[in-house]
N, C-alpha and C. Protein backbone atom coordinates (compact mmCIF):
# COMPACT_ATOMS: atom_id res chain seq x y z
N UNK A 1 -12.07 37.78 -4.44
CA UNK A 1 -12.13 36.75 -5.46
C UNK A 1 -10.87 35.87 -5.43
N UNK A 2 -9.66 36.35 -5.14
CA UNK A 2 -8.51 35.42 -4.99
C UNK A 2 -8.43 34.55 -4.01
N UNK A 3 -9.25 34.99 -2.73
CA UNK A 3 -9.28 33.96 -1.13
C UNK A 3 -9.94 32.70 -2.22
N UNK A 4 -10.97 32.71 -2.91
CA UNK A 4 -12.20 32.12 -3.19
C UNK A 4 -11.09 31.56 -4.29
N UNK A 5 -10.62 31.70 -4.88
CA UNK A 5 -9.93 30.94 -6.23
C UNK A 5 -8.71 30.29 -5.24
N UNK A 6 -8.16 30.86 -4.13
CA UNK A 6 -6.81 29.79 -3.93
C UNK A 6 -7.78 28.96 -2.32
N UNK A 7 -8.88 29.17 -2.31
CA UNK A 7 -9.77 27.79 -1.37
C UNK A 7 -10.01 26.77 -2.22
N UNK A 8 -10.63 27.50 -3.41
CA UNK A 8 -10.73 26.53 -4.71
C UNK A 8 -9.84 25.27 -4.54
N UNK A 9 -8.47 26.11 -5.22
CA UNK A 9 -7.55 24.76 -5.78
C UNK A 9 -7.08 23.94 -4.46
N UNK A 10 -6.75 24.74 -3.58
CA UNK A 10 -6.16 23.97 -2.47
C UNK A 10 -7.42 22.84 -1.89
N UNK A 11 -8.57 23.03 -2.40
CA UNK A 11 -9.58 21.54 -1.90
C UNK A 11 -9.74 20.90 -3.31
N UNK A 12 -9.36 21.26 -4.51
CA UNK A 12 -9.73 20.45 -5.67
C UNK A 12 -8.13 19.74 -5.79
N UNK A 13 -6.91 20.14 -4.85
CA UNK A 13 -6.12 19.43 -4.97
C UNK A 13 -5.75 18.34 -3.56
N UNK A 14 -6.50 18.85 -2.19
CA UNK A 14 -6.57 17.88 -1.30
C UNK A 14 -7.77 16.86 -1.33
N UNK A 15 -8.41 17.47 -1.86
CA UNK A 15 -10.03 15.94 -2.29
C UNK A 15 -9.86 14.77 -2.84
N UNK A 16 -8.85 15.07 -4.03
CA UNK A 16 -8.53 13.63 -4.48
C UNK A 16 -7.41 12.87 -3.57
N UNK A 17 -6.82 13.16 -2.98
CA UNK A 17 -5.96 12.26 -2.13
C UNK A 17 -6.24 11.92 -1.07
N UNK A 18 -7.44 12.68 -0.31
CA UNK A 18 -8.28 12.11 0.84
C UNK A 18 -9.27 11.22 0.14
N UNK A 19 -10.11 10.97 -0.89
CA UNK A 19 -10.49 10.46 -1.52
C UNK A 19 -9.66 8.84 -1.31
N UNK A 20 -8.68 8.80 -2.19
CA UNK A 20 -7.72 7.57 -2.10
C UNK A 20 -7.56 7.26 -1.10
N UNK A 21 -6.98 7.99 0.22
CA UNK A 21 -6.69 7.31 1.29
C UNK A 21 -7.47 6.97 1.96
N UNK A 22 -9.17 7.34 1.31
CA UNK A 22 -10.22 6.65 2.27
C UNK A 22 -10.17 5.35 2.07
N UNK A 23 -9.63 4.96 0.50
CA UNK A 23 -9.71 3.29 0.02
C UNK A 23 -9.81 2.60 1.08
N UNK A 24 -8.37 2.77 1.81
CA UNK A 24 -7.71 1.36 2.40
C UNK A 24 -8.56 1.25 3.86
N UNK A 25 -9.08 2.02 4.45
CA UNK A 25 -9.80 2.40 5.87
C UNK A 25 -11.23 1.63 5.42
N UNK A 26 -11.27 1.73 4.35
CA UNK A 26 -12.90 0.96 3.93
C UNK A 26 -12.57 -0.38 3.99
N UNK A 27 -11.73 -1.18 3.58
CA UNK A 27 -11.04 -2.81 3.65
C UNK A 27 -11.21 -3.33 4.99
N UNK A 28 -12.31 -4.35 5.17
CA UNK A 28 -12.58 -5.01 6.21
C UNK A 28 -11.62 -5.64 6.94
N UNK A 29 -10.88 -6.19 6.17
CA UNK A 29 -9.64 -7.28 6.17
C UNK A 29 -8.70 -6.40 6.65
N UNK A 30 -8.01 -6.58 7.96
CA UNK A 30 -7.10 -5.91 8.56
C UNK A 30 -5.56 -6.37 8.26
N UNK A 31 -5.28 -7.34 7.39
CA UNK A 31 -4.19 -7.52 6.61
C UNK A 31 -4.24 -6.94 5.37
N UNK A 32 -5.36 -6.94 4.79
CA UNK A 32 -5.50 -6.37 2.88
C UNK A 32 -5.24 -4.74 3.62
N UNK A 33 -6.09 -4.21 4.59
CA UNK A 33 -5.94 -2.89 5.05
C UNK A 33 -4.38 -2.75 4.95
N UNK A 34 -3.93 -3.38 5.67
CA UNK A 34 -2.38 -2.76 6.61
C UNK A 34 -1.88 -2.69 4.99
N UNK A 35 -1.83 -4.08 4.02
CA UNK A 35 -0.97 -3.67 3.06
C UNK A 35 -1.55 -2.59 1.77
N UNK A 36 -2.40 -2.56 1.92
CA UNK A 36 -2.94 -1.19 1.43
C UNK A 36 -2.15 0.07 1.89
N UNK A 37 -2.28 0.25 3.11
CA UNK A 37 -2.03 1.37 3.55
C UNK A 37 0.17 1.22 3.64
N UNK A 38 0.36 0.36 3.56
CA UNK A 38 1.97 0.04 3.02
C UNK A 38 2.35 0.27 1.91
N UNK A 39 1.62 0.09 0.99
CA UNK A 39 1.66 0.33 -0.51
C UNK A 39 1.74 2.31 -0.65
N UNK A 40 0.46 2.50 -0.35
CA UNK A 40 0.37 3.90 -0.72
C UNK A 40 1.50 5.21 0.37
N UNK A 41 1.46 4.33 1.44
CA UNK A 41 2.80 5.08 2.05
C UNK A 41 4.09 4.85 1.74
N UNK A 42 4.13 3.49 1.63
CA UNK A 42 5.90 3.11 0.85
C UNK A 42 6.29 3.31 2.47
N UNK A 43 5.69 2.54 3.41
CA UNK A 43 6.20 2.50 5.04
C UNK A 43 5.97 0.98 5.40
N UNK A 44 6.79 0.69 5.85
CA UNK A 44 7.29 -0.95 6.18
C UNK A 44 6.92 -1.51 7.49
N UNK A 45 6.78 0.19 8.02
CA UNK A 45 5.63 -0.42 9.04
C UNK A 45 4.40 -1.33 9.38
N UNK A 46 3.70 -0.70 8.25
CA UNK A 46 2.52 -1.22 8.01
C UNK A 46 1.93 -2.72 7.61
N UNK A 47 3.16 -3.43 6.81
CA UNK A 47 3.86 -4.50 6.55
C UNK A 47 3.63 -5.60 7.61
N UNK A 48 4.83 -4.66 8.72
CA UNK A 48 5.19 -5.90 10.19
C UNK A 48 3.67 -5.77 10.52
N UNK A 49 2.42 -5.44 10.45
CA UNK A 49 1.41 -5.65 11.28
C UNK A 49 0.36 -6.57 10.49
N UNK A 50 0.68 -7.24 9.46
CA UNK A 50 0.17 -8.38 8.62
C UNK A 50 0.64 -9.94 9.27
N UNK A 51 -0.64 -10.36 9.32
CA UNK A 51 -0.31 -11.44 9.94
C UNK A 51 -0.42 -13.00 9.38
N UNK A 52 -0.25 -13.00 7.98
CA UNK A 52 -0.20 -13.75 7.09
C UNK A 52 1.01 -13.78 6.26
N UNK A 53 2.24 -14.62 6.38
CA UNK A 53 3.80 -14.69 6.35
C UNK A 53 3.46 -14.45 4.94
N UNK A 54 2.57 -14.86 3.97
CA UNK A 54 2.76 -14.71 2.37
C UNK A 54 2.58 -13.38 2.08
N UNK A 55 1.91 -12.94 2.69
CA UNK A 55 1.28 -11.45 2.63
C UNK A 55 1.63 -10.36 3.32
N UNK A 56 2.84 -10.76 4.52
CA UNK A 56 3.84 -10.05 4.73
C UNK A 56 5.41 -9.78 3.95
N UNK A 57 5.57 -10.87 3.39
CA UNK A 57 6.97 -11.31 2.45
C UNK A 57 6.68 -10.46 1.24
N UNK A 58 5.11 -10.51 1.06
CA UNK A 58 4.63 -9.50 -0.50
C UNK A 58 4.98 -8.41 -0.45
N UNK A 59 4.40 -7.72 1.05
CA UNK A 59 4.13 -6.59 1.66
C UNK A 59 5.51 -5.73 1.25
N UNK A 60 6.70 -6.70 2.19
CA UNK A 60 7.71 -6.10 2.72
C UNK A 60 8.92 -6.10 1.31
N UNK A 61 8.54 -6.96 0.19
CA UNK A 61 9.12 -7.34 -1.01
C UNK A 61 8.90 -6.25 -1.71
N UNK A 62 7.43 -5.39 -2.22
CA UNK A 62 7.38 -4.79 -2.46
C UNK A 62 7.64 -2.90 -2.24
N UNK A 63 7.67 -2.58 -0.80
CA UNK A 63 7.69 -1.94 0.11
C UNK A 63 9.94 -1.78 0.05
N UNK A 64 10.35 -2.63 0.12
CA UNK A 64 11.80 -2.73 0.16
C UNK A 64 12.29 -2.25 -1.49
N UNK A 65 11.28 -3.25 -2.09
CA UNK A 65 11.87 -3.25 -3.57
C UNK A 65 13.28 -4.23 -3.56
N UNK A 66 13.22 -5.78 -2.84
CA UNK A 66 13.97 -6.32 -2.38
C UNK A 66 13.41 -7.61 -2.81
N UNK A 67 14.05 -8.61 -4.15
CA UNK A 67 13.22 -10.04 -4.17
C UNK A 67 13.81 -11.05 -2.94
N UNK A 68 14.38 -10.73 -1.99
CA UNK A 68 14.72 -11.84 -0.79
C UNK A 68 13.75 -12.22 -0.20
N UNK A 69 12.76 -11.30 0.29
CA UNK A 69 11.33 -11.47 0.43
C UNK A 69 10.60 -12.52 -0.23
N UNK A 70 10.59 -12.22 -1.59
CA UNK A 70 9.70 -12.96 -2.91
C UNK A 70 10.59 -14.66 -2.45
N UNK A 71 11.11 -14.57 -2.05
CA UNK A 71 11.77 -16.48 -2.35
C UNK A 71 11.92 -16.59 -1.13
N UNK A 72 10.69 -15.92 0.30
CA UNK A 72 10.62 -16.56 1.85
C UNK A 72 8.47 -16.67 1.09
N UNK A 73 8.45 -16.15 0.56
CA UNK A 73 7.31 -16.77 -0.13
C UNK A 73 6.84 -18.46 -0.48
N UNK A 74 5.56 -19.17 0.18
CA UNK A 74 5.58 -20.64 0.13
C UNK A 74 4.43 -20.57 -1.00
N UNK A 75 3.12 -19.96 -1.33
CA UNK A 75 2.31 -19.75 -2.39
C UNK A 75 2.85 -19.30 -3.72
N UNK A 76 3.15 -20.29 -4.80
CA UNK A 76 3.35 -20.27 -5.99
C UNK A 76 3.10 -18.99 -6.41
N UNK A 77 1.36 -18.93 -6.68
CA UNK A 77 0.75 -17.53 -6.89
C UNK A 77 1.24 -16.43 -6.44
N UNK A 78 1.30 -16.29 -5.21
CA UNK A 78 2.03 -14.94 -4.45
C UNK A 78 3.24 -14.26 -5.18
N UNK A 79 3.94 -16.11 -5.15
CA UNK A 79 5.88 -15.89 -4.91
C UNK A 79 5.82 -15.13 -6.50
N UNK A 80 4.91 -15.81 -7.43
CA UNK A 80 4.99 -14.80 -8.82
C UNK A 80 4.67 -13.68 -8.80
N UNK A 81 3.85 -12.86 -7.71
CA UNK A 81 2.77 -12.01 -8.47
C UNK A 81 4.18 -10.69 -7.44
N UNK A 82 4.55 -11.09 -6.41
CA UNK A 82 5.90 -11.03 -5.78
C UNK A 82 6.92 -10.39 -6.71
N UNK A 83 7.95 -11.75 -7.10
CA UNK A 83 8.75 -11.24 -8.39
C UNK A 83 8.48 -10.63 -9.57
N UNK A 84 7.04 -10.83 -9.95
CA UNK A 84 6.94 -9.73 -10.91
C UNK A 84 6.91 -8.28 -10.94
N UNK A 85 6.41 -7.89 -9.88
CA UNK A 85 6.29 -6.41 -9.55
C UNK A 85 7.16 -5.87 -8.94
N UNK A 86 8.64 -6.65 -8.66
CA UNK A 86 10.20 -6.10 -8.33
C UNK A 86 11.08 -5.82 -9.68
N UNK A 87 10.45 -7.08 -10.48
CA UNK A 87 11.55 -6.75 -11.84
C UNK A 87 11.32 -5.45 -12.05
């Protein structure tokens, strides 16, 4: 009964995070992907492989936790949505 109770938790606690990390693998968009998958790793890697300068500057702004990024930003929209989520 204990094999069966610690298979239990150890898949009711790896399900939900394979769960999530299926999110970003489902995203058609191989820039929304990469910064998906930048976000939930907090890896800057993932970042340099975006190939849209607004959406790399977001990427790597947020990912750094650095607003130098946020003001190489040219989209108004972005450059805010950018600095807001560093303050």
């Amino acid at each position: 009964m204990k094999k069966v109770t610690k298979i239990y938790m150890g898949l009711s606690m790896l399900l939900p995070m394979w769960v999530f990390a299926q999110g970003c693998n489902d995203i058609k968009d191989k820039d929304k992907a990469n910064y998906c998958r930048a976000l939930d790793t907090n890896d800057k890697s993932h970042c340099q492989k975006i190939g849209s300068n607004d959406l790399l500057n977001l990427c790597m702004g947020k990912v750094e936790n650095d607003t130098k990024y946020c003001r190489r930003i040219t989209t108004d929209k972005i450059k805010k949505r950018c600095e807001n989520s560093i303050r």
